[in-house]
Protein backbone atom coordinates (compact mmCIF):
# COMPACT_ATOMS: atom_id res chain seq x y z
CA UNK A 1 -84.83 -22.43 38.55
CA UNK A 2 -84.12 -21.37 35.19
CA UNK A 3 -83.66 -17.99 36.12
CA UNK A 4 -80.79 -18.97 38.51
CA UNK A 5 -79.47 -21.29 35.44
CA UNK A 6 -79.16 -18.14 33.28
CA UNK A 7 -77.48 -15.97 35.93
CA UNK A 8 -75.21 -18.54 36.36
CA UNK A 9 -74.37 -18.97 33.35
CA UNK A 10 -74.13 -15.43 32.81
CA UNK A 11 -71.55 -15.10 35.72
CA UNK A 12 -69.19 -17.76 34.17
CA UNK A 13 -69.08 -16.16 31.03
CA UNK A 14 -67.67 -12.73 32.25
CA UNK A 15 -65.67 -14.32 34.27
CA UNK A 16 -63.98 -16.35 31.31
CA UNK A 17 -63.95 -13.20 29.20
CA UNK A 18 -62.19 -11.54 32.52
CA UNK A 19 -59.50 -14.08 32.21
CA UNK A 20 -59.25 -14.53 28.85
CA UNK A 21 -58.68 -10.36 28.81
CA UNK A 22 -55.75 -10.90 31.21
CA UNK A 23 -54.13 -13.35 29.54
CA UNK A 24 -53.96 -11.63 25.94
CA UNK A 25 -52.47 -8.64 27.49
CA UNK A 26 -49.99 -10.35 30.04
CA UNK A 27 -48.70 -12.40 26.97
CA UNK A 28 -49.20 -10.29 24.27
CA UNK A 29 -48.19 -6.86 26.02
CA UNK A 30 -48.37 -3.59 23.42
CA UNK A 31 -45.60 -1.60 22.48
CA UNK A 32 -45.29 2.05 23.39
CA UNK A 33 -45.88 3.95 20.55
CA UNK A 34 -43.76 7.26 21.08
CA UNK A 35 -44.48 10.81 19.80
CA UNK A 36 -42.05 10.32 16.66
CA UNK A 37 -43.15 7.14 15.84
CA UNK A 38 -47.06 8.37 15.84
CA UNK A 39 -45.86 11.19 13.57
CA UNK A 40 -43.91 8.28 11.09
CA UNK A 41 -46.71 5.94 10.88
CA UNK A 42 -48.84 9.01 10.08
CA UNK A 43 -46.56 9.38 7.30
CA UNK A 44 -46.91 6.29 5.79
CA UNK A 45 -50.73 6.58 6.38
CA UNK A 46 -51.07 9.44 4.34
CA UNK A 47 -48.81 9.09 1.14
CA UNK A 48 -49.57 12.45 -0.21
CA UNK A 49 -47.70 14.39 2.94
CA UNK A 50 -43.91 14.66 2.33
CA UNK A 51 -42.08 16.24 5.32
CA UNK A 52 -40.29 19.52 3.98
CA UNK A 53 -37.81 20.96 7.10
CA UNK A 54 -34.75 18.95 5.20
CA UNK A 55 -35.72 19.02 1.36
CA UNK A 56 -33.14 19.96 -0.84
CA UNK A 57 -34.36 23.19 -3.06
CA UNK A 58 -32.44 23.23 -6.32
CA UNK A 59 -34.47 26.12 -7.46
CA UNK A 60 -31.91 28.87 -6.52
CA UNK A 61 -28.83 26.80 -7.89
CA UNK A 62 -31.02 25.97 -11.23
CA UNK A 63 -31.86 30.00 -11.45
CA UNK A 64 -27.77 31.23 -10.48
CA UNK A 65 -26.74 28.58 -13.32
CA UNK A 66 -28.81 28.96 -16.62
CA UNK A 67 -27.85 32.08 -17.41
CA UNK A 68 -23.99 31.22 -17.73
CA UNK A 69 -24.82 28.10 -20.12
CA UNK A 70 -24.80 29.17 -23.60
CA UNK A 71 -25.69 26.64 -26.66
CA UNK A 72 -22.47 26.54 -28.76
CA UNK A 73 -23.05 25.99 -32.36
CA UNK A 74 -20.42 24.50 -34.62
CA UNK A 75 -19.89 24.28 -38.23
CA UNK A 76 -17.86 21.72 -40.22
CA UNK A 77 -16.35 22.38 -43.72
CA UNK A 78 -17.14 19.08 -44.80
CA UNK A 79 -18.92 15.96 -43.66
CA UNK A 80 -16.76 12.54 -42.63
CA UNK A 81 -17.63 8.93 -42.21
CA UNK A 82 -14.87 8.96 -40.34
CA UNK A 83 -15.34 8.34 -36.44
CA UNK A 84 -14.43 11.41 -34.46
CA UNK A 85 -14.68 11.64 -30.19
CA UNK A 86 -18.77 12.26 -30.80
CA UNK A 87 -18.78 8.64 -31.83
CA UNK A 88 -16.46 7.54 -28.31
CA UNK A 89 -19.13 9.47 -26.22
CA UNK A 90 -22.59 9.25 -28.08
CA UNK A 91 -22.47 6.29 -30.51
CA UNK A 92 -23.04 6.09 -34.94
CA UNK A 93 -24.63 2.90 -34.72
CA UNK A 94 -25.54 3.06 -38.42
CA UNK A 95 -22.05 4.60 -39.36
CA UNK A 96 -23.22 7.75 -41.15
CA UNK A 97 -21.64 11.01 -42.46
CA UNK A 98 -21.26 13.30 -39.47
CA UNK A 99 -23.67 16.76 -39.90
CA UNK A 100 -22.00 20.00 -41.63
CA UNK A 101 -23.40 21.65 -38.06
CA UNK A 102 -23.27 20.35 -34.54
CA UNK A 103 -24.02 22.18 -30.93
CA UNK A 104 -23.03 20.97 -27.33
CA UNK A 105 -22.97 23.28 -24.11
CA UNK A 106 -20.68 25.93 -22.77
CA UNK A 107 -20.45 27.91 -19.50
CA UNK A 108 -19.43 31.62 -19.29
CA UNK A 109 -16.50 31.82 -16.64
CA UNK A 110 -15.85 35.57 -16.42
CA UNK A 111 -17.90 38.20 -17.23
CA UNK A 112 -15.68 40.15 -20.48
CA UNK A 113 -16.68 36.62 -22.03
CA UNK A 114 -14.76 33.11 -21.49
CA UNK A 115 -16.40 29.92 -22.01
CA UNK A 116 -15.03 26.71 -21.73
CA UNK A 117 -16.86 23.69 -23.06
CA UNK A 118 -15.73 20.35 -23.81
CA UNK A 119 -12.89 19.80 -26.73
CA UNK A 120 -15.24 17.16 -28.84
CA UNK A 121 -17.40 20.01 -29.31
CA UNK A 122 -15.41 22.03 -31.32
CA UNK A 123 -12.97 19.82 -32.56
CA UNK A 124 -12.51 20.65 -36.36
CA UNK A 125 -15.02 23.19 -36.15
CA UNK A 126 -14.25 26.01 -39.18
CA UNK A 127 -16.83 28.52 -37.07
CA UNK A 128 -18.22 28.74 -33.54
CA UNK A 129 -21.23 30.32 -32.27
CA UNK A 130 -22.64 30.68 -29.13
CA UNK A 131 -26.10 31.71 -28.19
CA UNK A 132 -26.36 33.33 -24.75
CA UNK A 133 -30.00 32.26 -22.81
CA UNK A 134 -31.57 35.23 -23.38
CA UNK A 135 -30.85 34.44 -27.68
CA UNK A 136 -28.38 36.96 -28.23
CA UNK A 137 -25.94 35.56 -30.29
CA UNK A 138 -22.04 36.36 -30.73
CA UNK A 139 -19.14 34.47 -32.87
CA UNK A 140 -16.74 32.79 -30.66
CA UNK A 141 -13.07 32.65 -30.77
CA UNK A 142 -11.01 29.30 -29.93
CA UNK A 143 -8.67 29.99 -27.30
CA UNK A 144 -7.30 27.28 -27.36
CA UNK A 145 -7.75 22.88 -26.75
CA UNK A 146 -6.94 20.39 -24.33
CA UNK A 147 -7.48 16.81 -25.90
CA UNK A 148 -5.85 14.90 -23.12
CA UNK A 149 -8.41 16.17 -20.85
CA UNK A 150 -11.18 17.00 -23.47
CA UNK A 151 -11.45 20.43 -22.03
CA UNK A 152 -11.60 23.74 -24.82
CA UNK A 153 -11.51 27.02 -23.91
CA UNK A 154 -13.59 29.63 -26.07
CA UNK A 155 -13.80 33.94 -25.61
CA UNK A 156 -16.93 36.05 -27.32
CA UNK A 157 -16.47 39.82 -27.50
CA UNK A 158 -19.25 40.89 -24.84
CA UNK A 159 -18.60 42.69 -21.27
CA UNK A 160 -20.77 42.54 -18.39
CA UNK A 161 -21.97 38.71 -18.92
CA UNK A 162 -23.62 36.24 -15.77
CA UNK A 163 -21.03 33.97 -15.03
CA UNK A 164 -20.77 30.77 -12.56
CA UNK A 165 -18.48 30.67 -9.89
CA UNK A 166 -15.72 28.02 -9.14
CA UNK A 167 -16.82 25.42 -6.47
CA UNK A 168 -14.59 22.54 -5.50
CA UNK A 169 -15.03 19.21 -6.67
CA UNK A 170 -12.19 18.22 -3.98
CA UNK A 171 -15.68 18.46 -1.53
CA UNK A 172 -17.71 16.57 -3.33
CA UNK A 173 -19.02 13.66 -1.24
CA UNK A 174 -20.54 10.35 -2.59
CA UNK A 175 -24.56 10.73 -2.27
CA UNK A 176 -24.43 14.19 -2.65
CA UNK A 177 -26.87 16.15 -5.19
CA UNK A 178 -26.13 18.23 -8.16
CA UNK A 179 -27.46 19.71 -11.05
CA UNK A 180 -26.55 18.81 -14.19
CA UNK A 181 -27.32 22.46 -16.87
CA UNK A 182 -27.24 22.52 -20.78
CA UNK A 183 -29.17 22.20 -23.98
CA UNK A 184 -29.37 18.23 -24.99
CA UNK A 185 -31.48 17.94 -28.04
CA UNK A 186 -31.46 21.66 -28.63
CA UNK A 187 -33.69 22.31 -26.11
CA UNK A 188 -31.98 25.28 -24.41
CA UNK A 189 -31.12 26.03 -20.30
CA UNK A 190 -32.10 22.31 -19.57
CA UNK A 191 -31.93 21.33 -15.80
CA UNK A 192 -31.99 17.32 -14.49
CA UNK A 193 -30.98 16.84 -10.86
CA UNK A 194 -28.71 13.78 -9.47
CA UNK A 195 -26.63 12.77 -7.13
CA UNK A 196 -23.26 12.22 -7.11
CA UNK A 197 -22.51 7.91 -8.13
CA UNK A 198 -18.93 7.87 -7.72
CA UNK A 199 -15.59 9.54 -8.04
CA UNK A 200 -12.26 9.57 -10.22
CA UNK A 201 -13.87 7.06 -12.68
CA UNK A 202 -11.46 6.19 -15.19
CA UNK A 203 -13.61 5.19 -18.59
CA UNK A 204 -10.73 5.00 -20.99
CA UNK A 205 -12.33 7.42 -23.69
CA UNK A 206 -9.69 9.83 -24.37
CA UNK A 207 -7.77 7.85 -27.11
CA UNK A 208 -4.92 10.86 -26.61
CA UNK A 209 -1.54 10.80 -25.36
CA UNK A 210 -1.27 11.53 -21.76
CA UNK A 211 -4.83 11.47 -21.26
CA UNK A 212 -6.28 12.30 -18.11
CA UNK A 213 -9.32 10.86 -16.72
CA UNK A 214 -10.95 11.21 -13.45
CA UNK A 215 -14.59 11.95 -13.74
CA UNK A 216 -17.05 12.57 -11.48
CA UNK A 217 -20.06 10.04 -12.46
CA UNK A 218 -23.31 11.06 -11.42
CA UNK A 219 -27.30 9.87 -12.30
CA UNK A 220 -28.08 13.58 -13.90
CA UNK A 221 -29.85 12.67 -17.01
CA UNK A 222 -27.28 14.22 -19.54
CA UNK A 223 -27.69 13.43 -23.21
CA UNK A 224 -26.58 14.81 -26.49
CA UNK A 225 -26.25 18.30 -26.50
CA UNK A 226 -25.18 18.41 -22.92
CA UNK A 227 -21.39 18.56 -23.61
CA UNK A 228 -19.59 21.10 -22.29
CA UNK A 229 -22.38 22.19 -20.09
CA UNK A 230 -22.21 22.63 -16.35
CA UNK A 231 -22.41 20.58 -13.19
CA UNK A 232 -23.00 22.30 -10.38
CA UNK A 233 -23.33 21.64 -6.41
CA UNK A 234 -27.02 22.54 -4.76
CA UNK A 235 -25.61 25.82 -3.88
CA UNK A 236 -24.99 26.63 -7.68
CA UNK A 237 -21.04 26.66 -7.81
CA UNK A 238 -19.44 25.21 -10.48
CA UNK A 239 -18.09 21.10 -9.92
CA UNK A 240 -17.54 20.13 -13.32
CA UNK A 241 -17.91 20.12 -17.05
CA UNK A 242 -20.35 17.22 -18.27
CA UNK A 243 -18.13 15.62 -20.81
CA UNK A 244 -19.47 12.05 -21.64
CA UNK A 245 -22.69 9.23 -20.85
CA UNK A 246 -22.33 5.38 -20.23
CA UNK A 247 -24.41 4.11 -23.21
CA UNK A 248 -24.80 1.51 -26.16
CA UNK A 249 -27.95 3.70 -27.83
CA UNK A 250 -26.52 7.23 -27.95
CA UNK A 251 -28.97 8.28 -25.62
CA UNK A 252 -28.99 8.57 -22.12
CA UNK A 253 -28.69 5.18 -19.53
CA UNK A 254 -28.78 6.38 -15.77
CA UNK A 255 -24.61 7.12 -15.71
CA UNK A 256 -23.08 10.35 -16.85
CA UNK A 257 -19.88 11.84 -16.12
CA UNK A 258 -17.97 15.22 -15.89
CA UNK A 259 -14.58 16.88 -15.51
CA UNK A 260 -13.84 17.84 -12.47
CA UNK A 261 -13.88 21.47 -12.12
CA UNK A 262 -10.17 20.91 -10.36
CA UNK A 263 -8.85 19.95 -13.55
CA UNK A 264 -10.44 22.65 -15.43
CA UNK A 265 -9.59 25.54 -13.73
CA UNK A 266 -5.57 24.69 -14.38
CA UNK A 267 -6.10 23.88 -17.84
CA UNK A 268 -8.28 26.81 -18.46
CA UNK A 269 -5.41 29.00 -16.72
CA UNK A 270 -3.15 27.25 -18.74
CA UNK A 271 -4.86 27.99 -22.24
CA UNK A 272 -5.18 31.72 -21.22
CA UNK A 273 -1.66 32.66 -20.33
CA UNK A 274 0.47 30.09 -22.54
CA UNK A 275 -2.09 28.89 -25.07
CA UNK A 276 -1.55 25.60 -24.71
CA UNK A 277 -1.66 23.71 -21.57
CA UNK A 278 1.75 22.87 -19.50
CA UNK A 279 1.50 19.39 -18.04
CA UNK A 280 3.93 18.64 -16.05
CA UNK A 281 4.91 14.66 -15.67
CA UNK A 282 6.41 12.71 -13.13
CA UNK A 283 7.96 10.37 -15.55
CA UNK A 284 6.58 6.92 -13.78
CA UNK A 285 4.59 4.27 -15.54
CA UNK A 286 1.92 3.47 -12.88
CA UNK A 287 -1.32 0.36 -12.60
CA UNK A 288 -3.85 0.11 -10.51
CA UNK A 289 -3.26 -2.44 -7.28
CA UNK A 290 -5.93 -5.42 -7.31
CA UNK A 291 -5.51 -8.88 -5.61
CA UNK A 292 -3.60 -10.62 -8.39
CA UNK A 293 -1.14 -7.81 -8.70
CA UNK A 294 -0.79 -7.82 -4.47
CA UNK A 295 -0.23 -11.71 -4.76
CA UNK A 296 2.53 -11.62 -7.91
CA UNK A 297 4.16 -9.01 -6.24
CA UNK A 298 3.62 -10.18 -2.02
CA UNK A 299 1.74 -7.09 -1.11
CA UNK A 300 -0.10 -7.02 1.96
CA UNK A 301 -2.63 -4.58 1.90
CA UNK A 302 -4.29 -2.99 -1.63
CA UNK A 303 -3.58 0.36 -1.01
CA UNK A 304 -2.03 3.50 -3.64
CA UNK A 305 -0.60 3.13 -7.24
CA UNK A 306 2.06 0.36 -8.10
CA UNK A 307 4.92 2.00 -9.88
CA UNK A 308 5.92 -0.34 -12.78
CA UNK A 309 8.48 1.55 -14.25
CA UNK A 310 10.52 4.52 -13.26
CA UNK A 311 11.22 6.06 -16.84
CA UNK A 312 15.17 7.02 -17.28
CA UNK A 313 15.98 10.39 -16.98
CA UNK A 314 12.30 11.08 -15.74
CA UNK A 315 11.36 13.00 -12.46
CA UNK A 316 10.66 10.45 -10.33
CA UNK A 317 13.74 8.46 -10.85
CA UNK A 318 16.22 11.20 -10.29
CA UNK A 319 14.44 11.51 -7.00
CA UNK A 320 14.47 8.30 -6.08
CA UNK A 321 11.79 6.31 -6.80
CA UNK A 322 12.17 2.84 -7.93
CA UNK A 323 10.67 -0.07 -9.48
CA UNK A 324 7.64 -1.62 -7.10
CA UNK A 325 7.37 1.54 -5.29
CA UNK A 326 3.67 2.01 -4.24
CA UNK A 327 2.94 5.82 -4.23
CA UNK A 328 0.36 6.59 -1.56
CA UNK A 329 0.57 10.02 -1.27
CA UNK A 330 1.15 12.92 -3.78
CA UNK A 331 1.79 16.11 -0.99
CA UNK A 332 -0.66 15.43 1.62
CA UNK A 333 -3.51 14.00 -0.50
CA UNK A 334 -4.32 10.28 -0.77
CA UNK A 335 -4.00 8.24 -3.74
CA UNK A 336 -5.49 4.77 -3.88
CA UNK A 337 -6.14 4.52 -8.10
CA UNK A 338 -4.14 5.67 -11.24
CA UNK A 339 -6.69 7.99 -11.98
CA UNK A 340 -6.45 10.05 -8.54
CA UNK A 341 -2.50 9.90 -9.07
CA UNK A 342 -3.14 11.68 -12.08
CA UNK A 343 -5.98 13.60 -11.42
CA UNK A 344 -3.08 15.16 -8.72
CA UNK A 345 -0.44 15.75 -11.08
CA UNK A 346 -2.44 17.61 -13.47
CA UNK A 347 -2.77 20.36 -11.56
CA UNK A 348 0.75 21.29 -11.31
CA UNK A 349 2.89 23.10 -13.76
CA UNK A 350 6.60 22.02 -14.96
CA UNK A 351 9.30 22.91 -12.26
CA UNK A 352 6.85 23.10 -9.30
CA UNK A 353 8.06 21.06 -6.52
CA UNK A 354 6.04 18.08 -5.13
CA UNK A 355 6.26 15.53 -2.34
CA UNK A 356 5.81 11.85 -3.09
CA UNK A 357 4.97 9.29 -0.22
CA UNK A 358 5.97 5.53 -1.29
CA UNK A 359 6.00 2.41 0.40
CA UNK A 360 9.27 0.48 -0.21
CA UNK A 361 8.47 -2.98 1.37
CA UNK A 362 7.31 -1.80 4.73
CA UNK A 363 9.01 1.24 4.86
CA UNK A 364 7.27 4.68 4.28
CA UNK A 365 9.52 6.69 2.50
CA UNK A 366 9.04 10.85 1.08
CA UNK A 367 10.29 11.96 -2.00
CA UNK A 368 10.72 15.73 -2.78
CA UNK A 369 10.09 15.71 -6.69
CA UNK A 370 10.48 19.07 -9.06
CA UNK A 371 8.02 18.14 -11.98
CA UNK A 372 9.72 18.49 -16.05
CA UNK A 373 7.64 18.98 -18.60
CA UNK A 374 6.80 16.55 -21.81
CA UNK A 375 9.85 17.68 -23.54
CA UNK A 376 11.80 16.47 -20.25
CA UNK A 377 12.51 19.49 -19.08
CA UNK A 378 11.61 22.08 -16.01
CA UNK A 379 10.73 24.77 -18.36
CA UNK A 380 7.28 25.85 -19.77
CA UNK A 381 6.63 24.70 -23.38
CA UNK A 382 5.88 26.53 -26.29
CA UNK A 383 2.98 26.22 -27.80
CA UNK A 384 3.96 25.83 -31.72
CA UNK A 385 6.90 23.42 -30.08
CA UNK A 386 4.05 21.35 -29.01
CA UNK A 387 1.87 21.33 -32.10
CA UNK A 388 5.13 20.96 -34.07
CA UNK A 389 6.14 17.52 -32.06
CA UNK A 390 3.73 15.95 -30.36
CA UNK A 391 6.00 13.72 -27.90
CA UNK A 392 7.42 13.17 -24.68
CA UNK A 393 11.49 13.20 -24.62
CA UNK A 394 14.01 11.85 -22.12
CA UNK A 395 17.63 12.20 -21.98
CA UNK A 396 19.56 8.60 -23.27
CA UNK A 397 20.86 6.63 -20.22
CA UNK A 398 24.83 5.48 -20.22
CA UNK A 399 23.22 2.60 -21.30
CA UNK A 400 21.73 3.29 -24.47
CA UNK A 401 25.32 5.50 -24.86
CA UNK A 402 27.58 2.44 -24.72
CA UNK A 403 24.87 -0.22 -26.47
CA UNK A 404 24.70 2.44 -29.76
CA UNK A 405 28.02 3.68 -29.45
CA UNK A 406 26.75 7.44 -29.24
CA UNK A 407 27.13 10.15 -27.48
CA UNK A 408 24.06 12.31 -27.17
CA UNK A 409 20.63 11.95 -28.19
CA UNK A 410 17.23 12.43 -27.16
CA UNK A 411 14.55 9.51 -26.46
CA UNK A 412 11.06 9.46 -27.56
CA UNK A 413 9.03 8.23 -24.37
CA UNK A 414 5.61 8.77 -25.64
CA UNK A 415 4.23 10.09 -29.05
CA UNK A 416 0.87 11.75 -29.83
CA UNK A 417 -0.90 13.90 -32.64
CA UNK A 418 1.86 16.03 -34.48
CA UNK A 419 4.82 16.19 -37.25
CA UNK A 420 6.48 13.21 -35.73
CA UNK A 421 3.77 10.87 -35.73
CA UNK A 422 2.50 11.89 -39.23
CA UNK A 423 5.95 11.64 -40.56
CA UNK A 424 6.02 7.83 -39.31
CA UNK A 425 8.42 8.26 -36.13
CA UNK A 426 8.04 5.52 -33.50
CA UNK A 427 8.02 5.82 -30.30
CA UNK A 428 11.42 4.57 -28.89
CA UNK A 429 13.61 6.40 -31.53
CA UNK A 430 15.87 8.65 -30.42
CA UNK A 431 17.02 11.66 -31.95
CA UNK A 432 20.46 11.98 -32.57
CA UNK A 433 20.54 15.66 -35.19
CA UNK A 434 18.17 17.26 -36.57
CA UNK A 435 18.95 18.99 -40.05
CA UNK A 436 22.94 17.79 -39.38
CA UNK A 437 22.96 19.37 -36.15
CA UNK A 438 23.65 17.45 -32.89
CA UNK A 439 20.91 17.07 -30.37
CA UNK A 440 21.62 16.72 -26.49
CA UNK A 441 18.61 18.38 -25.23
CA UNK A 442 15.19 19.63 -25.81
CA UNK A 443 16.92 22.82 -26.07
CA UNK A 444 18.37 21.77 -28.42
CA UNK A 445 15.65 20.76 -30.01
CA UNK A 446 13.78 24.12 -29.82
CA UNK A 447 16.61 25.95 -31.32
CA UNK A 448 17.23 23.96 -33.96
CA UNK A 449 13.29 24.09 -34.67
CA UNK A 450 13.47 27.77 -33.92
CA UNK A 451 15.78 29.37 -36.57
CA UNK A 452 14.11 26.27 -39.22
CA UNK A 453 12.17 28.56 -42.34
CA UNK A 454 11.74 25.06 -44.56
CA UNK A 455 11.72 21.30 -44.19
CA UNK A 456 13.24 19.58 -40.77
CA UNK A 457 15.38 16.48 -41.83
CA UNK A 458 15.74 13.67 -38.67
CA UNK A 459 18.08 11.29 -38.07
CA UNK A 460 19.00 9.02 -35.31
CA UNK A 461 18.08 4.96 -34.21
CA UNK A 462 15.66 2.64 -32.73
CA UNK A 463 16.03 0.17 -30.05
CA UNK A 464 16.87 -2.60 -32.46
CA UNK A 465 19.60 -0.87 -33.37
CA UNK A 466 18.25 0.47 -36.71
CA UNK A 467 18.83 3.94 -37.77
CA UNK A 468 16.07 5.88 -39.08
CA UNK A 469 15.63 9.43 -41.38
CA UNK A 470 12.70 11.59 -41.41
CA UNK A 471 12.01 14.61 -43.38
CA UNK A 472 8.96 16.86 -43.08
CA UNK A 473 8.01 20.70 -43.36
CA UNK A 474 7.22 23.36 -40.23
CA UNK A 475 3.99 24.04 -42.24
């Protein structure tokens, strides 16, 4: 009897485990685990296997690149408390005297021995050294500067150097890796890797007339040091020039940023053939298009560059282009921030002919623009002109002709570093003779300049009406 009790018992068990079996797995069916999927959750199983087939190697791009950074060593005649563009990019914090001896980064661009590096570096500089990466050591000669674009372009007396090769930073793609190569801290042929955070990043740090910023901001660690050294794409061709680091120590943050190699290859062209670089303008004052702007002015969708002013006499106007035009395109590339719009410009020379795209309410409308330079004119500027002057000119509107009761003159549209500035023009003034000859153009101008062997005496009158002299010497 109690035999059958335990068999029984026995037999109602399994079959309750039976059921209870087919239950879980009619209600709680298993997923398919696939082939891949094995393979990932092997992966995360074992966190010391890393799967290699799409790695990025930076090792050959590191190895084509350190041998065209050099370390490029300044020297100062005198120290300054005075804050200089090391203090916009890296910081004095306790406000003292800048070092008699500085060094930044350069890259060698051609083999008989151009460098360019970054303008801050060598700004003021009395001499210039550079020291090659395998510590041979040659005095460099300053080509020439670019402080709009804080680009300088250096040349050591050597043949045969390693060089890197142009890439473009037109290809560049959000998310994208590079190398950032150069000697922070003096601690020579330095390599950090990032990718690439975001383009045509406008900063505001060039406090120079007709400044040009569009940087290519990246997560490289760059610090000190670093300036002037190179950026470069995972196939080691040269992107940009690392020029400047988000920071509030000196030191770096997690944001860096460089000039794009687009820019530098035209300025660098520029400083060889003309010595100074010809910037061609399209004579518009331009902003950004966010939604307050698109709701003061009824614009529909945020898209290009909101033209706020069309200067007189400037290239844009004599081809048409008014007030509230948005500019979308410049030739067939897209512009969507003041900083691309410029970025564009810069790479063109005075008198080469453009195409500008606006929207005029909802009408799409194409411009063909021939670019003048800062002088307001089509022709390429001279170098001591430039030094001499400093400013942007325009030709006086009827206008200003019947308000002043003049007949020629020439406006002062924008004024930077040079005799006018330190002689305490203002911008606005126009010229009406210089040393009691009659001005009508920057020809003019040049001439007048041009056969000048002592002091230049300026006359002419400001906006308000008030007339103005200047005086100052060629030298």
């Amino acid at each position: 009897m109690n035999t059958k009790r335990i068999l029984m018992v026995l037999l109602i068990a399994f079959a309750g485990g039976m059921i209870s079996l087919s239950l879980d797995r009619l209600i709680f069916k298993p997923k398919t685990i696939s082939a891949n999927q094995t393979q990932n959750t092997n992966y995360a199983r074992n966190a010391s296997y890393v799967p290699t087939e799409n790695a990025v190697d930076f090792s050959y791009a590191a190895e084509k690149t350190v041998n065209a950074v050099v370390h490029v060593k300044t020297t100062y005649g005198q120290g300054s408390s005075q804050p200089t563009m090391y203090d916009f990019f890296f910081g004095n914090p306790q406000g003292m005297q800048h070092p008699m001896m500085a060094s930044g980064s350069g890259v060698i661009i051609s083999e008989d021995g151009y460098i360019v590096t970054n303008n801050h570096v060598v700004e003021n500089a009395t001499d210039i050294d550079v020291v090659l990466n395998d510590n041979r050591s040659f005095t460099a000669k300053l080509i020439g500067r670019d402080p709009s674009t804080d680009i300088a372009l250096l040349k050591i007396d050597e043949k045969n150097l390693p060089m890197a090769s142009y890439g473009n930073s037109d290809d560049l793609k959000i998310g994208q890796w590079v190398l950032a190569v150069g000697n922070p801290f003096n601690l020579t042929s330095t390599v950090t890797a990032g990718i690439v955070s975001a383009k045509a990043r406008n900063l505001n740090l060039l406090d120079k007339s007709y400044a040009i910023e569009s940087f290519i901001q990246t997560d490289a660690a760059v610090n000190p040091g670093n300036s002037g050294g190179a950026l470069v794409d995972a196939q080691g061709r040269l992107v940009g020039i690392n020029t400047a680091i988000a920071s509030q120590t000196g030191s770096y943050s997690g944001y860096s940023f460089a000039v794009p190699v687009t820019i530098v290859k035209k300025v660098v062209a520029d400083l060889i053939e003309f010595g100074t670089v010809q910037r061609a303008m399209l004579g518009v004052s331009i902003r950004d298009i966010d939604s307050e702007l698109a709701k003061a002015q009824n614009i529909d969708k945020i898209q290009g560059v909101f033209v706020a002013e069309a200067t007189e006499g400037g290239t844009a106007k004599e081809a048409g282009i008014e007030n509230e035009d948005i500019i979308t395109k410049i030739n067939d590339a897209l512009v969507n921030k003041v900083s691309e719009l410029q970025e564009q410009i810069s790479r063109f020379r005075p008198g080469d002919k453009i195409n500008v795209t606006v929207l005029r309410g909802d009408k799409e409308k194409v411009f063909s623009c021939v670019l003048k330079n800062s002088m307001g004119t089509t022709g390429y500027v001279d170098k001591d002109a430039m030094q001499v002057l400093g400013a942007t000119f325009s030709k006086i509107s009827a206008d200003d002709k019947a308000k002043f009761g003049i007949e020629r003159g020439m406006k002062i549209i924008e004024l930077g570093p040079g005799k006018l500035m330190k002689a305490g023009v203002q911008k606005g003034f126009i010229i009406t003779g210089i040393n009691r000859q009659p001005v009508s153009s920057f020809e003019d101008i040049q001439q007048i300049l041009n056969h000048t062997r002592g002091g230049v005496y300026i006359e002419g009158i400001y906006p308000d009406g008030s007339t103005g002299y200047y005086a100052f010497g060629l030298k």
